[in-house]
PDB file of N, CA and C in Angstrom:
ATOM      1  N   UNK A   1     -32.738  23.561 -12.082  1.00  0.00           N
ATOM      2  CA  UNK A   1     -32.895  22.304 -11.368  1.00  0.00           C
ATOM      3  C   UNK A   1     -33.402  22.614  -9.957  1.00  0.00           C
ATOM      4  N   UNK A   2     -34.320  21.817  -9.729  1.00  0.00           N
ATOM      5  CA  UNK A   2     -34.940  22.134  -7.616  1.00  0.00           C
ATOM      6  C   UNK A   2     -34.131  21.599  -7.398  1.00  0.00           C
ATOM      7  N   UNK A   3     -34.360  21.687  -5.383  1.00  0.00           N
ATOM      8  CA  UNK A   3     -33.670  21.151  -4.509  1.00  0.00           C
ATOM      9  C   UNK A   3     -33.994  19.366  -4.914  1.00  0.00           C
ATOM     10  N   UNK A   4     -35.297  19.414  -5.347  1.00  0.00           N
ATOM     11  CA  UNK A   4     -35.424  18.146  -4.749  1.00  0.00           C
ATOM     12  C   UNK A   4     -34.533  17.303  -6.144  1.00  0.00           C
ATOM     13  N   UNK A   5     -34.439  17.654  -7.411  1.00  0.00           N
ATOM     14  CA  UNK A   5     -33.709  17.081  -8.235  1.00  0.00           C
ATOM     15  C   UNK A   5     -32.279  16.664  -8.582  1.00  0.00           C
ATOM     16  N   UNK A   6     -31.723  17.487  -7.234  1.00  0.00           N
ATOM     17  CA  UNK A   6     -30.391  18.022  -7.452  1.00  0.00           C
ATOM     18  C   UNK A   6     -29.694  16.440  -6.711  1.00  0.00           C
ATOM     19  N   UNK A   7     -28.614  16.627  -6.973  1.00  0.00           N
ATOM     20  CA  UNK A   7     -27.716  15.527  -6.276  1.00  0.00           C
ATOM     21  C   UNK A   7     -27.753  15.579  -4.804  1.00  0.00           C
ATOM     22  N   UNK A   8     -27.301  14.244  -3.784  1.00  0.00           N
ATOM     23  CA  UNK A   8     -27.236  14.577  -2.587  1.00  0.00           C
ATOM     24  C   UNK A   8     -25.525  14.552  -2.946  1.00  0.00           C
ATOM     25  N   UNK A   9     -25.114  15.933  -2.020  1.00  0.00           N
ATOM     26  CA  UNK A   9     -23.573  16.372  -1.749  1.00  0.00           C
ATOM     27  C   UNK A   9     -23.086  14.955  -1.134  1.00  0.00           C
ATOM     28  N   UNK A  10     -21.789  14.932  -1.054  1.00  0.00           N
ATOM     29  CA  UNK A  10     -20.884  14.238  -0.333  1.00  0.00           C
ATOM     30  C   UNK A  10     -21.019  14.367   1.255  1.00  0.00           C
ATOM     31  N   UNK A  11     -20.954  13.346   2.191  1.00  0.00           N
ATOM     32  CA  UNK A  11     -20.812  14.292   3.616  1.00  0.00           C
ATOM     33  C   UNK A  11     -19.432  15.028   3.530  1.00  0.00           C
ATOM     34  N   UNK A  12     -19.170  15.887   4.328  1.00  0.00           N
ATOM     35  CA  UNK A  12     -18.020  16.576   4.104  1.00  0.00           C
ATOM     36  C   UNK A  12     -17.165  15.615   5.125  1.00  0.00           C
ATOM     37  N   UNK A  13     -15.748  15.609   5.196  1.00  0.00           N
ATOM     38  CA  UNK A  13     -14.598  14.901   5.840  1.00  0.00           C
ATOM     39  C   UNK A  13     -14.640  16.360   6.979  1.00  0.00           C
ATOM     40  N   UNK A  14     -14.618  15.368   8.223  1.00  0.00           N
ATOM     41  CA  UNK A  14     -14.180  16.454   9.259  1.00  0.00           C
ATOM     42  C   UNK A  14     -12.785  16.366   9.749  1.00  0.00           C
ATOM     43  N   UNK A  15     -12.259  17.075   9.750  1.00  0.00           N
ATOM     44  CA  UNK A  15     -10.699  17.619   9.778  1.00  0.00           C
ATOM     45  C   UNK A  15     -10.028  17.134  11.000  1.00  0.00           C
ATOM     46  N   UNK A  16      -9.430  16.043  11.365  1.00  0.00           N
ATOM     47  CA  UNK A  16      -8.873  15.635  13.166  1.00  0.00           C
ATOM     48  C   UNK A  16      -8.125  16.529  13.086  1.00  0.00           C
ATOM     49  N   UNK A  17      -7.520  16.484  14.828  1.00  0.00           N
ATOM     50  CA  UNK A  17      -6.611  17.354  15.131  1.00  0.00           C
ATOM     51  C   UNK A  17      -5.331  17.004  14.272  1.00  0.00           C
ATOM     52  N   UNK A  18      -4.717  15.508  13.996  1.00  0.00           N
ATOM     53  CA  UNK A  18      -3.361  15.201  13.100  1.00  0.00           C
ATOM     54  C   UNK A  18      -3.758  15.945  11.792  1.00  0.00           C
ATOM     55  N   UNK A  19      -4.675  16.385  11.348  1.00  0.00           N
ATOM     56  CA  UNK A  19      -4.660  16.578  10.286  1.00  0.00           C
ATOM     57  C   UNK A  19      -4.691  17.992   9.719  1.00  0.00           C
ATOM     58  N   UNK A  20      -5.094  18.833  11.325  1.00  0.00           N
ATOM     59  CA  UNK A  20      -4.514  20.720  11.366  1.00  0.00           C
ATOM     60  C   UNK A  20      -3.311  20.274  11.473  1.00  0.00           C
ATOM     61  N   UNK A  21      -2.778  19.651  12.622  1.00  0.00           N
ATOM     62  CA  UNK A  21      -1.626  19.767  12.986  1.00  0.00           C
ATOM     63  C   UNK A  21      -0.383  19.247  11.909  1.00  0.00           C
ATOM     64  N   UNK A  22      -0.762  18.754  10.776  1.00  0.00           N
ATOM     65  CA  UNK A  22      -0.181  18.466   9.631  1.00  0.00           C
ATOM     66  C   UNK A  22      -0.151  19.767   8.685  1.00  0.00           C
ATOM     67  N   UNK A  23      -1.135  20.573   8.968  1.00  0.00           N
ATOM     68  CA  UNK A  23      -1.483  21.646   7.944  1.00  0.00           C
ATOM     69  C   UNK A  23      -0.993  22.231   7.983  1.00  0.00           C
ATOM     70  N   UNK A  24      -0.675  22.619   9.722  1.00  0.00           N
ATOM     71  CA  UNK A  24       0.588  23.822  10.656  1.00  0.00           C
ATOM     72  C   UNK A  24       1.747  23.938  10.487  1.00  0.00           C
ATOM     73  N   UNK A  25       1.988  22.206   9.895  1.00  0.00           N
ATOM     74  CA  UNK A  25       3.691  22.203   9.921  1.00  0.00           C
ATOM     75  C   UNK A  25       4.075  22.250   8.485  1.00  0.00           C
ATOM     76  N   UNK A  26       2.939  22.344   7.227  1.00  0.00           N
ATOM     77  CA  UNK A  26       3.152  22.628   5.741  1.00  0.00           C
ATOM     78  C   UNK A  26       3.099  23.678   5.623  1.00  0.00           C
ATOM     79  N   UNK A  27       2.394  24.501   6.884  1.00  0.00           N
ATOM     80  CA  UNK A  27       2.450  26.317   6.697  1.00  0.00           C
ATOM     81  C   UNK A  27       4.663  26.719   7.085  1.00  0.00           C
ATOM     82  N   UNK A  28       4.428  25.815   8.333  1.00  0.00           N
ATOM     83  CA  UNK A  28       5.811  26.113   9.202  1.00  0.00           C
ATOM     84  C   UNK A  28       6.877  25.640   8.180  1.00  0.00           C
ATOM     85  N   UNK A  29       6.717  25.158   7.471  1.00  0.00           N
ATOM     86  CA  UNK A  29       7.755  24.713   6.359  1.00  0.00           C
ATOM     87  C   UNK A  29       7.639  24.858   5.510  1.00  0.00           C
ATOM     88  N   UNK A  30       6.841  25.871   4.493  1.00  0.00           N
ATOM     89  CA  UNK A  30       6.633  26.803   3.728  1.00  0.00           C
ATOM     90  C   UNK A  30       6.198  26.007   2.303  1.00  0.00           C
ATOM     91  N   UNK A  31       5.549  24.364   2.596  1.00  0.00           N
ATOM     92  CA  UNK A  31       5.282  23.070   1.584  1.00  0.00           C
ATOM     93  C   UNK A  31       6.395  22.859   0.914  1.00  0.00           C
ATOM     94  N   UNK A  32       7.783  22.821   1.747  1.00  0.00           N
ATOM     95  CA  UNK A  32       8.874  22.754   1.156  1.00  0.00           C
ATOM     96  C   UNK A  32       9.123  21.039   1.651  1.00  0.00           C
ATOM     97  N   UNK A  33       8.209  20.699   2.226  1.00  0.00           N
ATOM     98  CA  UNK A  33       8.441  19.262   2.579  1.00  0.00           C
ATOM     99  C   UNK A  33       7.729  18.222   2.357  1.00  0.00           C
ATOM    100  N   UNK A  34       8.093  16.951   2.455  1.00  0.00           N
ATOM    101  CA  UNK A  34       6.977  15.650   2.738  1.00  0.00           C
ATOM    102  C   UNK A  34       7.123  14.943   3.696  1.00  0.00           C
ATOM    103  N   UNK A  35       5.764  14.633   4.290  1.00  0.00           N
ATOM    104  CA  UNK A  35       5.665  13.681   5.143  1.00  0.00           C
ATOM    105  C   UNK A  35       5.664  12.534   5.269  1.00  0.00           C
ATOM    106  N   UNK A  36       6.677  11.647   5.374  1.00  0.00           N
ATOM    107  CA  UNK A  36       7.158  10.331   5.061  1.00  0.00           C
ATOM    108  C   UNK A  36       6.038   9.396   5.809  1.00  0.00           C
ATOM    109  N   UNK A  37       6.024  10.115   7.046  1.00  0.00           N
ATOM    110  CA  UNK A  37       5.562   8.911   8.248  1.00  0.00           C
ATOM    111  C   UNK A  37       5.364   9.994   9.324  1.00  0.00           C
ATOM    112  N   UNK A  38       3.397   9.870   9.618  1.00  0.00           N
ATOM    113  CA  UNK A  38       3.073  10.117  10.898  1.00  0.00           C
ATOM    114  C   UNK A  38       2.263   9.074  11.733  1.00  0.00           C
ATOM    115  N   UNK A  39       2.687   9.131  13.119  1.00  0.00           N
ATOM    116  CA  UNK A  39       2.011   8.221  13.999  1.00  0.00           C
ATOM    117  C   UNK A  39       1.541   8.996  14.748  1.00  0.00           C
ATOM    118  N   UNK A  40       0.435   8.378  15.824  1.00  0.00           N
ATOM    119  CA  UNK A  40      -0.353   9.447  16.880  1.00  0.00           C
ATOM    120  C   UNK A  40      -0.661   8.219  17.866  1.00  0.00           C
ATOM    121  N   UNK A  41      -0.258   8.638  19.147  1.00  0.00           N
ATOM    122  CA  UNK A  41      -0.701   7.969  19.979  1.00  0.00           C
ATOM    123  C   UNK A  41      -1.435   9.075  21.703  1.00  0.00           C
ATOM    124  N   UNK A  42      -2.103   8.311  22.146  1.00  0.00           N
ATOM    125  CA  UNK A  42      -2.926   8.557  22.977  1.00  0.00           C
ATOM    126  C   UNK A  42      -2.389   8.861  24.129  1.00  0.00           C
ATOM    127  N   UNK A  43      -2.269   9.791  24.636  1.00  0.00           N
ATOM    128  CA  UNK A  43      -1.632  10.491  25.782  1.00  0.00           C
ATOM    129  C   UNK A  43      -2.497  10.793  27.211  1.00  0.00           C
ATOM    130  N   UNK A  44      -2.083  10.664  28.509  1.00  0.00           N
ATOM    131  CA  UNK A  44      -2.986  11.712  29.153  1.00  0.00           C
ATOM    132  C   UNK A  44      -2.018  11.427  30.600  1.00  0.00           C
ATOM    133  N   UNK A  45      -2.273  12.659  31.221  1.00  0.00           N
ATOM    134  CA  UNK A  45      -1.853  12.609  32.672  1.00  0.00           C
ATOM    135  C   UNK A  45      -2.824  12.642  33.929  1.00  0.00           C
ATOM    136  N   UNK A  46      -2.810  12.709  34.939  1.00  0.00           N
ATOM    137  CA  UNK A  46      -3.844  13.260  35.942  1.00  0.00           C
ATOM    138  C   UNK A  46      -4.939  14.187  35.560  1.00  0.00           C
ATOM    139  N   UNK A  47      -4.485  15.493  34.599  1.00  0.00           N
ATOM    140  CA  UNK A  47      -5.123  16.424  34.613  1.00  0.00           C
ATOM    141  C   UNK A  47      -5.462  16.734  32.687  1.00  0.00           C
ATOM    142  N   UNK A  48      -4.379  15.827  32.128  1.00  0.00           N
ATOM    143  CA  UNK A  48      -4.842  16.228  30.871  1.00  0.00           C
ATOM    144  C   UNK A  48      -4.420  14.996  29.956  1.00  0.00           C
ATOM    145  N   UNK A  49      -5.359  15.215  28.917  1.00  0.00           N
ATOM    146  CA  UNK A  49      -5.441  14.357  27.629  1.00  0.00           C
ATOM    147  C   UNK A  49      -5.288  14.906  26.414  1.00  0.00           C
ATOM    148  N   UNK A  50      -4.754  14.030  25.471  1.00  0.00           N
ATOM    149  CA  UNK A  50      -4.249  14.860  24.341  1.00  0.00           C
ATOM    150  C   UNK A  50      -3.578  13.629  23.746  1.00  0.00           C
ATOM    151  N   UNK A  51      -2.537  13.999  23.010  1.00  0.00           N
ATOM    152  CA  UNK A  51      -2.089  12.882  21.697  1.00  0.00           C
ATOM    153  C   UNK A  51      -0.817  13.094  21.450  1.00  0.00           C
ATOM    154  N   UNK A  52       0.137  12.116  20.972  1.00  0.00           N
ATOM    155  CA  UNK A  52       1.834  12.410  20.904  1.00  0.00           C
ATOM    156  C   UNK A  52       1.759  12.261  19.689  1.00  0.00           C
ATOM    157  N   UNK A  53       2.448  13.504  18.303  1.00  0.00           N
ATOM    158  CA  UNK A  53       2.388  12.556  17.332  1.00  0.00           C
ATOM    159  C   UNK A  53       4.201  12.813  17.298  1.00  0.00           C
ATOM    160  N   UNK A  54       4.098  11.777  16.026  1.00  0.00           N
ATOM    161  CA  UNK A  54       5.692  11.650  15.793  1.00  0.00           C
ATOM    162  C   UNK A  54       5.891  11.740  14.116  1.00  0.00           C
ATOM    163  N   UNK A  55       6.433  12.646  13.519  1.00  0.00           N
ATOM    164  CA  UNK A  55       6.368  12.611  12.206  1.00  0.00           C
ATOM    165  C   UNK A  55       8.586  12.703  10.963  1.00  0.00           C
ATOM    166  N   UNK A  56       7.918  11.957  10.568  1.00  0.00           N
ATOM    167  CA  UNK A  56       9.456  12.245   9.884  1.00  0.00           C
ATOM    168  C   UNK A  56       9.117  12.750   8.254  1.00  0.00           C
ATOM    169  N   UNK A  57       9.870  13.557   8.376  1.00  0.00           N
ATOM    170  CA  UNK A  57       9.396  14.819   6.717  1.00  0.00           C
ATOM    171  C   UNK A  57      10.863  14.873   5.985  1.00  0.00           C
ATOM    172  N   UNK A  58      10.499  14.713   4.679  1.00  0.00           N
ATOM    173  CA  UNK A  58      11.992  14.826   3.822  1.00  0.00           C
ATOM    174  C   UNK A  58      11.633  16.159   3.313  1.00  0.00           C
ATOM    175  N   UNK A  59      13.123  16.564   3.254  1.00  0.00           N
ATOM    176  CA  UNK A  59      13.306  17.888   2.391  1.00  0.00           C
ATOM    177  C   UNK A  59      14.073  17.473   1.517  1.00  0.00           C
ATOM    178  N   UNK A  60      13.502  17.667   0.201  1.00  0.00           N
ATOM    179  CA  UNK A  60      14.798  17.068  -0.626  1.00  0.00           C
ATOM    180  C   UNK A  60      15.227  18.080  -1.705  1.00  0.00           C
ATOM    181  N   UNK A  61      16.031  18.352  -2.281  1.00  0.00           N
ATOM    182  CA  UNK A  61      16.449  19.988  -2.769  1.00  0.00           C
ATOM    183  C   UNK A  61      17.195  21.107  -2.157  1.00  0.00           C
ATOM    184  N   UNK A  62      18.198  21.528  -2.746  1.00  0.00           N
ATOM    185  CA  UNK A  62      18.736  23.075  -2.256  1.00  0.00           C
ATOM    186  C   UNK A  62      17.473  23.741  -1.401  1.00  0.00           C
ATOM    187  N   UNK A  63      16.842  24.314  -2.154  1.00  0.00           N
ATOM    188  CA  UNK A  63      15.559  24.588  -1.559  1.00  0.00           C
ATOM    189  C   UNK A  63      14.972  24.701  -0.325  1.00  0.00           C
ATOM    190  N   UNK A  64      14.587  23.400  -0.537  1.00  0.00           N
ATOM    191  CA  UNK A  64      13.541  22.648  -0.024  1.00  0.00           C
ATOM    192  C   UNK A  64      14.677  22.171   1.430  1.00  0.00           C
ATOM    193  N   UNK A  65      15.781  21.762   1.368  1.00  0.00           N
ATOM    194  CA  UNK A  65      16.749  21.610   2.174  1.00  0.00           C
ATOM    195  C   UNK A  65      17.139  23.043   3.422  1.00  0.00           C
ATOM    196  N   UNK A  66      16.929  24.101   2.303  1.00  0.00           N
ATOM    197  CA  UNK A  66      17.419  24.985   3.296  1.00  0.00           C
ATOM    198  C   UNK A  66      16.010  25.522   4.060  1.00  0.00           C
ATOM    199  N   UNK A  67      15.185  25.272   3.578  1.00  0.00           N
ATOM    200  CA  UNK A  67      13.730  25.693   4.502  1.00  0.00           C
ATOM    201  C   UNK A  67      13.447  24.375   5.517  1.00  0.00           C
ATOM    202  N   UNK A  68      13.485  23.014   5.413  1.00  0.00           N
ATOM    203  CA  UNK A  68      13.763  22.353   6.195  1.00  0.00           C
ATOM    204  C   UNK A  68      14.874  22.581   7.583  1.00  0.00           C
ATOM    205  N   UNK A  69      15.904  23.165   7.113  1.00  0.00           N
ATOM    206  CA  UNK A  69      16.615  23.722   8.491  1.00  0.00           C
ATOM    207  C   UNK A  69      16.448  25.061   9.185  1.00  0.00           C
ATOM    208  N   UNK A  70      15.336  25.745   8.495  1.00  0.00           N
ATOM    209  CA  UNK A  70      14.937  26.697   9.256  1.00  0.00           C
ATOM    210  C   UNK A  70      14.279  26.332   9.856  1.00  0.00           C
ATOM    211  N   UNK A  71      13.247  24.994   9.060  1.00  0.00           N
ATOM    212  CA  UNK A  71      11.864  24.272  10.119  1.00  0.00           C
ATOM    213  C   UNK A  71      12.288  23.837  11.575  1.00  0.00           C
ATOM    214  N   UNK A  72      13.387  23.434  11.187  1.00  0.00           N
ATOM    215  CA  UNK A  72      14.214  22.966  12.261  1.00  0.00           C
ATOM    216  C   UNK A  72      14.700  24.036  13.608  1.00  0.00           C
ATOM    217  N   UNK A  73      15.121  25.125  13.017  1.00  0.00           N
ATOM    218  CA  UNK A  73      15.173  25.734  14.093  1.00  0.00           C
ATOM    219  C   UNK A  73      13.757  26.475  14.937  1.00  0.00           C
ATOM    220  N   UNK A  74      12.613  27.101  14.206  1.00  0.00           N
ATOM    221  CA  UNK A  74      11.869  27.313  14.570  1.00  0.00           C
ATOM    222  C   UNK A  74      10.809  26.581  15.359  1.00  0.00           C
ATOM    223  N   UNK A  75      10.939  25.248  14.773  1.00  0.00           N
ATOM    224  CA  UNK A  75      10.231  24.603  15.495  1.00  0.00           C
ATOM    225  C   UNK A  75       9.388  24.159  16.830  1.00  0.00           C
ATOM    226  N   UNK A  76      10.757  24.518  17.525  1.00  0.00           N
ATOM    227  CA  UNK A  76      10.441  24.600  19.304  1.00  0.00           C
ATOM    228  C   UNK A  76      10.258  25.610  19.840  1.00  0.00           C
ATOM    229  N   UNK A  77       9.655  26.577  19.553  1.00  0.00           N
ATOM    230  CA  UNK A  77       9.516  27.739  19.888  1.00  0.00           C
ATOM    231  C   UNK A  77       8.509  28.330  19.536  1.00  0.00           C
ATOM    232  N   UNK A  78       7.704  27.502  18.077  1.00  0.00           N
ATOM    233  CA  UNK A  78       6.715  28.183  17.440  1.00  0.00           C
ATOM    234  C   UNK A  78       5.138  28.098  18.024  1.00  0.00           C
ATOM    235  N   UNK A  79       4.436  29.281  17.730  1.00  0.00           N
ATOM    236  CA  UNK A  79       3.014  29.487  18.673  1.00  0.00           C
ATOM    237  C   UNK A  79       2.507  28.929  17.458  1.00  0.00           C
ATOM    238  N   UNK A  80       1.703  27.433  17.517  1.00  0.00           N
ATOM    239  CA  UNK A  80       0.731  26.933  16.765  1.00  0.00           C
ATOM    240  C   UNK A  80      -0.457  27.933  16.996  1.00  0.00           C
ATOM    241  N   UNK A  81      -1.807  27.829  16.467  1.00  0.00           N
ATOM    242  CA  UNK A  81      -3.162  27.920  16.180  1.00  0.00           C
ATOM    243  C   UNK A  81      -4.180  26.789  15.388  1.00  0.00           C
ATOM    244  N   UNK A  82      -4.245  25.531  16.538  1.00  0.00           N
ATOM    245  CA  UNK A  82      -5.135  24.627  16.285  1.00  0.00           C
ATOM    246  C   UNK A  82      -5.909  24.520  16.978  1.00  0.00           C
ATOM    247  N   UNK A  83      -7.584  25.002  16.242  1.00  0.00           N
ATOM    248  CA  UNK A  83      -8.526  24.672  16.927  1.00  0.00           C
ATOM    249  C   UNK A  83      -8.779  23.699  17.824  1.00  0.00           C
ATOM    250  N   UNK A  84      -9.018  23.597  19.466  1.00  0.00           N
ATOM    251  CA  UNK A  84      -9.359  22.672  20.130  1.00  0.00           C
ATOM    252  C   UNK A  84      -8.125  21.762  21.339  1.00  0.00           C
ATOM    253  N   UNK A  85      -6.986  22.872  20.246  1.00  0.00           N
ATOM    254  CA  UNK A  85      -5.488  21.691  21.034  1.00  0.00           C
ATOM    255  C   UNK A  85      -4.815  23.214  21.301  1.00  0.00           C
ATOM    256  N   UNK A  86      -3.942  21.949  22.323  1.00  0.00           N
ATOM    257  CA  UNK A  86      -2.646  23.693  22.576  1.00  0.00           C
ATOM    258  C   UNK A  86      -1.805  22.489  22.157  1.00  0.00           C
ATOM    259  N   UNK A  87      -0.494  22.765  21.803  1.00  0.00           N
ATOM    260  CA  UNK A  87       0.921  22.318  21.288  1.00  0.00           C
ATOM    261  C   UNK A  87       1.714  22.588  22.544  1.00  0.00           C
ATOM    262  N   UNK A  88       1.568  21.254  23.271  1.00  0.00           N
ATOM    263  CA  UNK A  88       2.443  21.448  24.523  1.00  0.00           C
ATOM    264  C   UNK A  88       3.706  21.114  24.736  1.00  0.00           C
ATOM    265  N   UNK A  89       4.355  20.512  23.700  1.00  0.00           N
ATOM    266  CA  UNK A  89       6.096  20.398  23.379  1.00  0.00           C
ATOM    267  C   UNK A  89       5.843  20.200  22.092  1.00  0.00           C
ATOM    268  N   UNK A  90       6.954  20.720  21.472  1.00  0.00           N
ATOM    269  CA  UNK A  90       7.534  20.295  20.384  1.00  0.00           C
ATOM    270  C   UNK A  90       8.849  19.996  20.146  1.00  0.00           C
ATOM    271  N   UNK A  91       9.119  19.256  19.191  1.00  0.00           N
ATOM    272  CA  UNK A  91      11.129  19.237  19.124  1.00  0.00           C
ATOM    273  C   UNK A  91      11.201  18.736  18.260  1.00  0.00           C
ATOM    274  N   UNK A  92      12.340  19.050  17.797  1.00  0.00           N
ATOM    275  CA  UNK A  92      13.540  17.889  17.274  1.00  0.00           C
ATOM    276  C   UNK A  92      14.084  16.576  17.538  1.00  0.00           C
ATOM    277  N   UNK A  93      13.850  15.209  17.105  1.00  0.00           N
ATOM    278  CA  UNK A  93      14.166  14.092  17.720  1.00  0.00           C
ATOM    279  C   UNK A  93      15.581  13.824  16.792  1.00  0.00           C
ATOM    280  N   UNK A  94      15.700  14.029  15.354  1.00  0.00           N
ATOM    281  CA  UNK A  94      16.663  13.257  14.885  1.00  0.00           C
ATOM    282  C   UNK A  94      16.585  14.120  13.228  1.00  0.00           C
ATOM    283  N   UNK A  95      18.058  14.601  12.958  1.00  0.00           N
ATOM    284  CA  UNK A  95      18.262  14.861  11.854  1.00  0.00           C
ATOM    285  C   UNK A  95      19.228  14.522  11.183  1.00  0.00           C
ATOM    286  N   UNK A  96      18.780  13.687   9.590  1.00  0.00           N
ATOM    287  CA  UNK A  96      19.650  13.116   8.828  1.00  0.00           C
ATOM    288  C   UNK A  96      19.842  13.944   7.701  1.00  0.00           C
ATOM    289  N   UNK A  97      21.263  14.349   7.380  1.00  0.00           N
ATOM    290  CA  UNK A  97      21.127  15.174   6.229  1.00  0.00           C
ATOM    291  C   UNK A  97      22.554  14.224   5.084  1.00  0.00           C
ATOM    292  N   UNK A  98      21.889  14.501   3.862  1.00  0.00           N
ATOM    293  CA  UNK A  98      22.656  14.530   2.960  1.00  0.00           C
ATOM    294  C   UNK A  98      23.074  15.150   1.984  1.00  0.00           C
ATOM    295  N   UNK A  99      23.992  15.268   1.544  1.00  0.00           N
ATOM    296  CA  UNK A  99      24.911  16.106   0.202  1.00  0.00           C
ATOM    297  C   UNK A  99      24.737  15.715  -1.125  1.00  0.00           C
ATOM    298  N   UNK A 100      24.673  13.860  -1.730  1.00  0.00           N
ATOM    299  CA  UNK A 100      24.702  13.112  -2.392  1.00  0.00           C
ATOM    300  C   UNK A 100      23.703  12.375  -2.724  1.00  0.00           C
ATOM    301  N   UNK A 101      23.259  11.923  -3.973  1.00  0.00           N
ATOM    302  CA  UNK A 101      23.436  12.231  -4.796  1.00  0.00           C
ATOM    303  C   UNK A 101      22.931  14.209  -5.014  1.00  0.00           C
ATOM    304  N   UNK A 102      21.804  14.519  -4.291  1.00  0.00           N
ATOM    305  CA  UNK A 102      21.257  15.638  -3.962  1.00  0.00           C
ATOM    306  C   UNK A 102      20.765  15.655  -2.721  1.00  0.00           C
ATOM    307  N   UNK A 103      21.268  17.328  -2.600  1.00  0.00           N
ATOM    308  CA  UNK A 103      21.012  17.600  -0.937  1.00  0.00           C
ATOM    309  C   UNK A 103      19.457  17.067  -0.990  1.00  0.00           C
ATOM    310  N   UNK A 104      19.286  16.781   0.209  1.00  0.00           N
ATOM    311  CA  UNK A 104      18.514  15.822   1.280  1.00  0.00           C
ATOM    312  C   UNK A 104      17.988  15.944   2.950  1.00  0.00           C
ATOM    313  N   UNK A 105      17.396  16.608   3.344  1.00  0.00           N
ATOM    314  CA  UNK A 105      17.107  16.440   4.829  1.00  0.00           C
ATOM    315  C   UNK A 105      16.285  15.461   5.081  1.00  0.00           C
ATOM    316  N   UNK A 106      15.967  14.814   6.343  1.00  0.00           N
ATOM    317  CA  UNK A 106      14.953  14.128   6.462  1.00  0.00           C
ATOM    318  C   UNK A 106      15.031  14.474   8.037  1.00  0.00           C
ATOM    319  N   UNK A 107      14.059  15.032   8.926  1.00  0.00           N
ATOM    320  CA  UNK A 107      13.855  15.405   9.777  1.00  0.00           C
ATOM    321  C   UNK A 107      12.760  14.510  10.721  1.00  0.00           C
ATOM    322  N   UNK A 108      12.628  14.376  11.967  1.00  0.00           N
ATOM    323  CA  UNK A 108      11.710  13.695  12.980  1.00  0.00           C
ATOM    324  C   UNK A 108      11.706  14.332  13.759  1.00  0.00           C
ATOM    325  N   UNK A 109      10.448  14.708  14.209  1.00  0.00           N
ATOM    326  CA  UNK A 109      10.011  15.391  15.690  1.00  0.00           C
ATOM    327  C   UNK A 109       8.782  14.544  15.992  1.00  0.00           C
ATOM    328  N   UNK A 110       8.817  15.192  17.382  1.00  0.00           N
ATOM    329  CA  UNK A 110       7.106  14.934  18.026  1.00  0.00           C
ATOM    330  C   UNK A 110       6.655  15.920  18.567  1.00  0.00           C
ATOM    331  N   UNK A 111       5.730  15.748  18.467  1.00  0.00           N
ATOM    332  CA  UNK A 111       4.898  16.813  19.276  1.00  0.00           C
ATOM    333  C   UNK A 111       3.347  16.517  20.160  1.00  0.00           C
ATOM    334  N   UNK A 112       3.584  17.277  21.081  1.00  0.00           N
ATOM    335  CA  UNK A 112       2.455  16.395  21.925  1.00  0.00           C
ATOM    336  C   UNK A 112       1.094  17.718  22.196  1.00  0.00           C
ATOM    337  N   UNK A 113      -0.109  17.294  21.998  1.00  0.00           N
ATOM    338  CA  UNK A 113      -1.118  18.313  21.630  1.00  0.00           C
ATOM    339  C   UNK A 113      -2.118  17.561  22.628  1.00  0.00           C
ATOM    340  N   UNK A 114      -2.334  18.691  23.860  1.00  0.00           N
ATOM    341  CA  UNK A 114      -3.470  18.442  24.514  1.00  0.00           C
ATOM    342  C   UNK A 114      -4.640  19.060  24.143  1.00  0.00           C
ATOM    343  N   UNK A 115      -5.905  18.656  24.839  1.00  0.00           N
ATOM    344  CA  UNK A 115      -7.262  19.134  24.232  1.00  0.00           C
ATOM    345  C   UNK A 115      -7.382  20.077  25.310  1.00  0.00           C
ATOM    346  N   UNK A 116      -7.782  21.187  24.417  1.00  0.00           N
ATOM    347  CA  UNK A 116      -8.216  22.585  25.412  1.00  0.00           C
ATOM    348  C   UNK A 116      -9.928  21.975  25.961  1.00  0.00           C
ATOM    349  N   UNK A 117     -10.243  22.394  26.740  1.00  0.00           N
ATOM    350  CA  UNK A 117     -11.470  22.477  27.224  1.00  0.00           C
ATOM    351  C   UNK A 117     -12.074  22.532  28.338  1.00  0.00           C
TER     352      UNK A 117
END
């Protein structure tokens, strides 16, 4: 088949920053989780701009529960690698855990990502 017969490709989807920064935290939590709910809002100070997001992730499983509370501890401390952003806080906002019917985490942080440049 030529070029000229061939199909035109798809454009490709270009990747936002929520959407490394989603990738970072399925690496940081070893895809032991889901992401229930992310929001992103628009940030900036005098000197910098960037984005707050806020995400709440279930861990649901023995498992999946106990890698969720490692996510948890590592979290604030961990050196991201996202093209274009630095990870200028991260945390812990709120953790709900359950025992019943099966263990259960459901975790919320934010994190706020300015643009390098």
């Amino acid at each position: 088949m030529s070029d000229e017969t061939a199909p035109p490709r798809a454009p490709r989807a270009r990747r936002t920053a929520a959407d490394r920064l989603r990738a970072a935290l399925v690496e940081l939590h070893a895809h032991h989780g889901e992401v229930l709910m992310h929001t992103e809002k628009a940030w900036a100070s005098i000197t910098f701009a960037g984005t707050r997001h806020s995400l709440t992730i279930l861990f649901a499983g023995e498992e999946a529960v106990e890698a969720g509370e490692e996510f948890v501890a590592a979290l604030p401390d961990h050196e991201f690698a996202i093209p274009g952003q630095l990870v200028a806080d991260a945390g812990v906002v709120e953790v709900e855990h359950r025992l019943t019917p099966e263990p259960r985490l459901v975790v919320r942080c934010e994190l706020l990502l300015l643009e390098e440049g």
